[in-house]
N, C-alpha and C. Protein backbone atom coordinates (compact mmCIF):
# COMPACT_ATOMS: atom_id res chain seq x y z
N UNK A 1 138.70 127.14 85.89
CA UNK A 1 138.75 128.12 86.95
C UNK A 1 137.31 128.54 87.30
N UNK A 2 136.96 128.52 88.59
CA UNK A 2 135.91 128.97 88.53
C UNK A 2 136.01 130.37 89.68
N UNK A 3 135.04 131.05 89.82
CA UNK A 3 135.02 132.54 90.69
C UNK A 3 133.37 132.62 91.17
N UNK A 4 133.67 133.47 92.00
CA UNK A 4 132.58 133.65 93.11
C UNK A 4 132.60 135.43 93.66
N UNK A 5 131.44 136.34 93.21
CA UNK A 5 131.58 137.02 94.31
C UNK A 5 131.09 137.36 95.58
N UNK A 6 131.45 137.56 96.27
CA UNK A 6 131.12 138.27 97.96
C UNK A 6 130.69 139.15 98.68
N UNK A 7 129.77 139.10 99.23
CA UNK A 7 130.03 140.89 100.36
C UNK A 7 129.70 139.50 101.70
N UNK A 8 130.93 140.34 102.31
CA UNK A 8 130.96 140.05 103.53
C UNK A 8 130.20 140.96 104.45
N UNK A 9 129.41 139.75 105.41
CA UNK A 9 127.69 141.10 106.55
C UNK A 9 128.23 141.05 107.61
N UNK A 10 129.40 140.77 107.74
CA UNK A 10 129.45 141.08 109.72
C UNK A 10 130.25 142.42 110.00
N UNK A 11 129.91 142.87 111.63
CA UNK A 11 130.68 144.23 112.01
C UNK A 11 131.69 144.11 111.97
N UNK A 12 132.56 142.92 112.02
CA UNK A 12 133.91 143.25 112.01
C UNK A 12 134.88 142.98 110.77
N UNK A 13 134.65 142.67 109.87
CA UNK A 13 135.31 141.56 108.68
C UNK A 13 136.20 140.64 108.83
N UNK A 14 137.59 140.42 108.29
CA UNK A 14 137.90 139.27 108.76
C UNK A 14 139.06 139.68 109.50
N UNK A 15 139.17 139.21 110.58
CA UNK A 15 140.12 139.44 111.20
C UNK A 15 140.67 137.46 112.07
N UNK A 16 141.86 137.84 112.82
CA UNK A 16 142.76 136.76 112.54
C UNK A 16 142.02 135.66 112.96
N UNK A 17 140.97 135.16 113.64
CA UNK A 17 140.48 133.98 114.67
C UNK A 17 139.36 133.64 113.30
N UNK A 18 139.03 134.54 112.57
CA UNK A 18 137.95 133.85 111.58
C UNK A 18 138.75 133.56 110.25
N UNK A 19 139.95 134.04 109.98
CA UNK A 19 140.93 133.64 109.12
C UNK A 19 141.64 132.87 108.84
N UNK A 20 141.70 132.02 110.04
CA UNK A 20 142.43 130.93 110.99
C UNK A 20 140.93 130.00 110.05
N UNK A 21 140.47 130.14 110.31
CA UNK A 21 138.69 129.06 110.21
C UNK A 21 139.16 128.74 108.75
N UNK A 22 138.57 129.98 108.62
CA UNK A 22 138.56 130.06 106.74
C UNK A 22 140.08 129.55 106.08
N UNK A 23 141.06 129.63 106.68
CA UNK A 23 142.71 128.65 106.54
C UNK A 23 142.21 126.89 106.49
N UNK A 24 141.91 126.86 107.42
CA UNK A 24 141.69 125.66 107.78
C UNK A 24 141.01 125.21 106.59
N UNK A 25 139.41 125.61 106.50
CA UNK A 25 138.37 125.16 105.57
C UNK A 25 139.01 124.97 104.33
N UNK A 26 139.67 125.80 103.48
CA UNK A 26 140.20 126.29 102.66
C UNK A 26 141.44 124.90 102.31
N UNK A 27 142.05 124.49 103.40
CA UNK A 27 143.59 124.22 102.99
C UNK A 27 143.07 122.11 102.87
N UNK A 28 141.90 122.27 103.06
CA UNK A 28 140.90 120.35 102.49
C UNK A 28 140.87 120.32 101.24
N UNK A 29 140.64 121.50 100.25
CA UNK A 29 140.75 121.70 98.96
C UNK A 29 142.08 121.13 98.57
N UNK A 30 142.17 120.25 97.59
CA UNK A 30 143.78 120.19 96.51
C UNK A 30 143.67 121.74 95.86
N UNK A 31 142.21 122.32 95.38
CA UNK A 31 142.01 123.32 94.08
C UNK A 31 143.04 124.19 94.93
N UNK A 32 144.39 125.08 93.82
CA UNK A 32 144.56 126.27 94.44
C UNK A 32 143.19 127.74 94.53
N UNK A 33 143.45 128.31 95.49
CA UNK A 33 142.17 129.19 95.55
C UNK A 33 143.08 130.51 96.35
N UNK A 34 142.37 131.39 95.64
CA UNK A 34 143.12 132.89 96.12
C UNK A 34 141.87 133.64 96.39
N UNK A 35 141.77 134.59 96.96
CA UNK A 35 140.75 135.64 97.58
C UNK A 35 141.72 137.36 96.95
N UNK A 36 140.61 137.89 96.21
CA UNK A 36 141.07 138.79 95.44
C UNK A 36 139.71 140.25 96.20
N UNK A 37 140.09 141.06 96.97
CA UNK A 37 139.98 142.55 97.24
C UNK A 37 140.44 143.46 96.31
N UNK A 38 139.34 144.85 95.97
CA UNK A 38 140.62 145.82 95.54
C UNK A 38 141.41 145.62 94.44
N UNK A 39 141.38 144.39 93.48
CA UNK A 39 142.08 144.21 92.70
C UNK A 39 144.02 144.01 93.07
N UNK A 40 144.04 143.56 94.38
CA UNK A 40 144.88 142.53 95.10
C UNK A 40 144.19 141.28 95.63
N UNK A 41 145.24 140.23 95.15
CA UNK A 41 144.86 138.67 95.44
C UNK A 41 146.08 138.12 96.38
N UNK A 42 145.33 137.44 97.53
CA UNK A 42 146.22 136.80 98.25
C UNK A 42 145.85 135.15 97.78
N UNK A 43 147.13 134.15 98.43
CA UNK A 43 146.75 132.52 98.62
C UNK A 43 145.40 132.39 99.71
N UNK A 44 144.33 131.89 99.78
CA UNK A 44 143.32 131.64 100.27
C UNK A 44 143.97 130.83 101.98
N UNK A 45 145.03 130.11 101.66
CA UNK A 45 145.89 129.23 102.41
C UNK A 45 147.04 130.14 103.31
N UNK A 46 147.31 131.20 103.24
CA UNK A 46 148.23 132.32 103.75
C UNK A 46 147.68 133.23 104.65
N UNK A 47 147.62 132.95 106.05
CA UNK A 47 147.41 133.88 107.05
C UNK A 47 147.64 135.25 106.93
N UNK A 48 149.39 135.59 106.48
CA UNK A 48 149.58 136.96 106.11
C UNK A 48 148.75 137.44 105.12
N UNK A 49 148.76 136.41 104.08
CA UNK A 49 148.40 137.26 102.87
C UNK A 49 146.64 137.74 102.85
N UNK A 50 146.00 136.66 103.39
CA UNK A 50 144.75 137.15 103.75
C UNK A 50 144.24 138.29 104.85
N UNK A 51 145.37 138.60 105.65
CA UNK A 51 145.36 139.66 106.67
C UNK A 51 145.95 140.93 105.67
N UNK A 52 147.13 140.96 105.22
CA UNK A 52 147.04 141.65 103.95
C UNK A 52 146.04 142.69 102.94
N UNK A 53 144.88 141.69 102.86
CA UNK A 53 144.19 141.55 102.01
C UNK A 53 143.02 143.53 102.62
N UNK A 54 143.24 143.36 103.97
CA UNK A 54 142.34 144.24 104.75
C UNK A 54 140.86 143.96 104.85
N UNK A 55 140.42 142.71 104.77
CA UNK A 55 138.83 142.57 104.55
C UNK A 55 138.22 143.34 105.60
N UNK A 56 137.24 144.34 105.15
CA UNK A 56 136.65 144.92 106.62
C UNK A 56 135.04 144.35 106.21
N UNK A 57 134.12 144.82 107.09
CA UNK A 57 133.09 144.79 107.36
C UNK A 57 132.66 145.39 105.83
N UNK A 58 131.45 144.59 105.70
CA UNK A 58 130.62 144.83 103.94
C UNK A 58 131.55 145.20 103.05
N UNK A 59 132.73 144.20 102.88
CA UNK A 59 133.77 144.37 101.96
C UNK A 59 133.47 143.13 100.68
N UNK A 60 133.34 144.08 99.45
CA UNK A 60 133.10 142.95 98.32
C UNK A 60 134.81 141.91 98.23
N UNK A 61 134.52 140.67 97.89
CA UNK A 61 135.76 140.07 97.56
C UNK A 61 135.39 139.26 96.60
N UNK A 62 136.56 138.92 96.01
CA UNK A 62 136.45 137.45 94.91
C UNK A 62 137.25 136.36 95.37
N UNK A 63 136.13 135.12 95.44
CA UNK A 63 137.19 133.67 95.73
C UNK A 63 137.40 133.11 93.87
N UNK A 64 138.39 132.80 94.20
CA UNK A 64 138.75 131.93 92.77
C UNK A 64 139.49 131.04 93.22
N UNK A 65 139.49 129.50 92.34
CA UNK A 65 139.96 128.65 92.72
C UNK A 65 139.96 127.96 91.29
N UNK A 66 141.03 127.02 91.37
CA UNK A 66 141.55 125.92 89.87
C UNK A 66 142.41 124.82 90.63
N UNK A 67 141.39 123.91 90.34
CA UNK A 67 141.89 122.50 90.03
C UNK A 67 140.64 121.65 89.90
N UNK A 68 141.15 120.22 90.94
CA UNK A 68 139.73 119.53 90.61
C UNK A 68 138.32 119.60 91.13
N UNK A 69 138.41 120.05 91.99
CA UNK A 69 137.77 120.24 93.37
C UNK A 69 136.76 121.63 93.75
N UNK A 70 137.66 122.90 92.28
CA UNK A 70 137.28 124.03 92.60
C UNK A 70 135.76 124.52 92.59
N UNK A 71 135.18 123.82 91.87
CA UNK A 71 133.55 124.38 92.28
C UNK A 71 133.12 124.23 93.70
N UNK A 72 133.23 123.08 94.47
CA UNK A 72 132.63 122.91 95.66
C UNK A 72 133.52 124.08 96.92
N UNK A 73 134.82 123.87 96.03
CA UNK A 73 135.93 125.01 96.87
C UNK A 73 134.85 126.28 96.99
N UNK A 74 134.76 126.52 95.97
CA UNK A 74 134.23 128.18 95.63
C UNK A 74 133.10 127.99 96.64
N UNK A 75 132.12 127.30 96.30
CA UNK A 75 130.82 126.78 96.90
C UNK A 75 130.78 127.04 98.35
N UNK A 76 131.82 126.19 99.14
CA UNK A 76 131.69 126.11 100.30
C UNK A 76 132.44 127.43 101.19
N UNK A 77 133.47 127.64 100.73
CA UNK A 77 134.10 128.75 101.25
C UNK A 77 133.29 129.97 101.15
N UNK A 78 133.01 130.02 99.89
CA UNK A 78 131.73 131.33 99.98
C UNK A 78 131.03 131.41 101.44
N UNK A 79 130.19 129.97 101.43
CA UNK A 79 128.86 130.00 102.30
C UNK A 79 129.76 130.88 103.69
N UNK A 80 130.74 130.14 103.56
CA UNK A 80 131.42 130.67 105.19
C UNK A 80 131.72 131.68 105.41
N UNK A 81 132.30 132.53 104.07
CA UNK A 81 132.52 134.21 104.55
C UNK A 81 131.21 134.72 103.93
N UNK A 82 130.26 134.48 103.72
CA UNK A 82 128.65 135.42 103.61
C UNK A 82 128.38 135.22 105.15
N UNK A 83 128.45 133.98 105.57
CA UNK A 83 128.08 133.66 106.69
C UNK A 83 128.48 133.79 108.19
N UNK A 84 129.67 133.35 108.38
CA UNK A 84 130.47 133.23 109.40
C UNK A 84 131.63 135.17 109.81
N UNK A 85 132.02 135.27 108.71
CA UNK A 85 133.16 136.18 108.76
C UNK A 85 132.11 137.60 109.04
């Protein structure tokens, strides 16, 4: 298993059109990977559950992910919500 943490820098956090992205990016992985706020974890792969999740603007999160794949999972998905979201 590996983990990653986050602060997300943009004004808005994540909301549905950059969630959609991060779905997408996310669902190339076999690794399962969940995004954990708050000490609630959604599927990384779940529209609701990541809307759920409430990410706002400079919101710390944790990606975690397990299988084969999961370091580069963690790796790359990170770059995208430091970056993109």
């Amino acid at each position: 298993m590996t983990q990653r943490d986050i602060r997300l820098k943009s004004n808005s956090g994540l909301q549905a059109k950059s969630a959609a992205e991060f779905i997408q990016k996310a669902s190339n992985f076999k690794s399962a990977i969940w995004v954990e706020k708050d000490e609630k974890k959604a599927n990384a792969k779940s529209l609701l559950g990541l809307l759920a999740l409430e990410i706002t603007a400079d919101a710390d999160i944790k990606l975690i992910a397990d299988g084969e794949d999961e370091e580069c999972a963690v790796t790359e998905l990170g770059e995208f919500m430091s970056c993109n979201v």
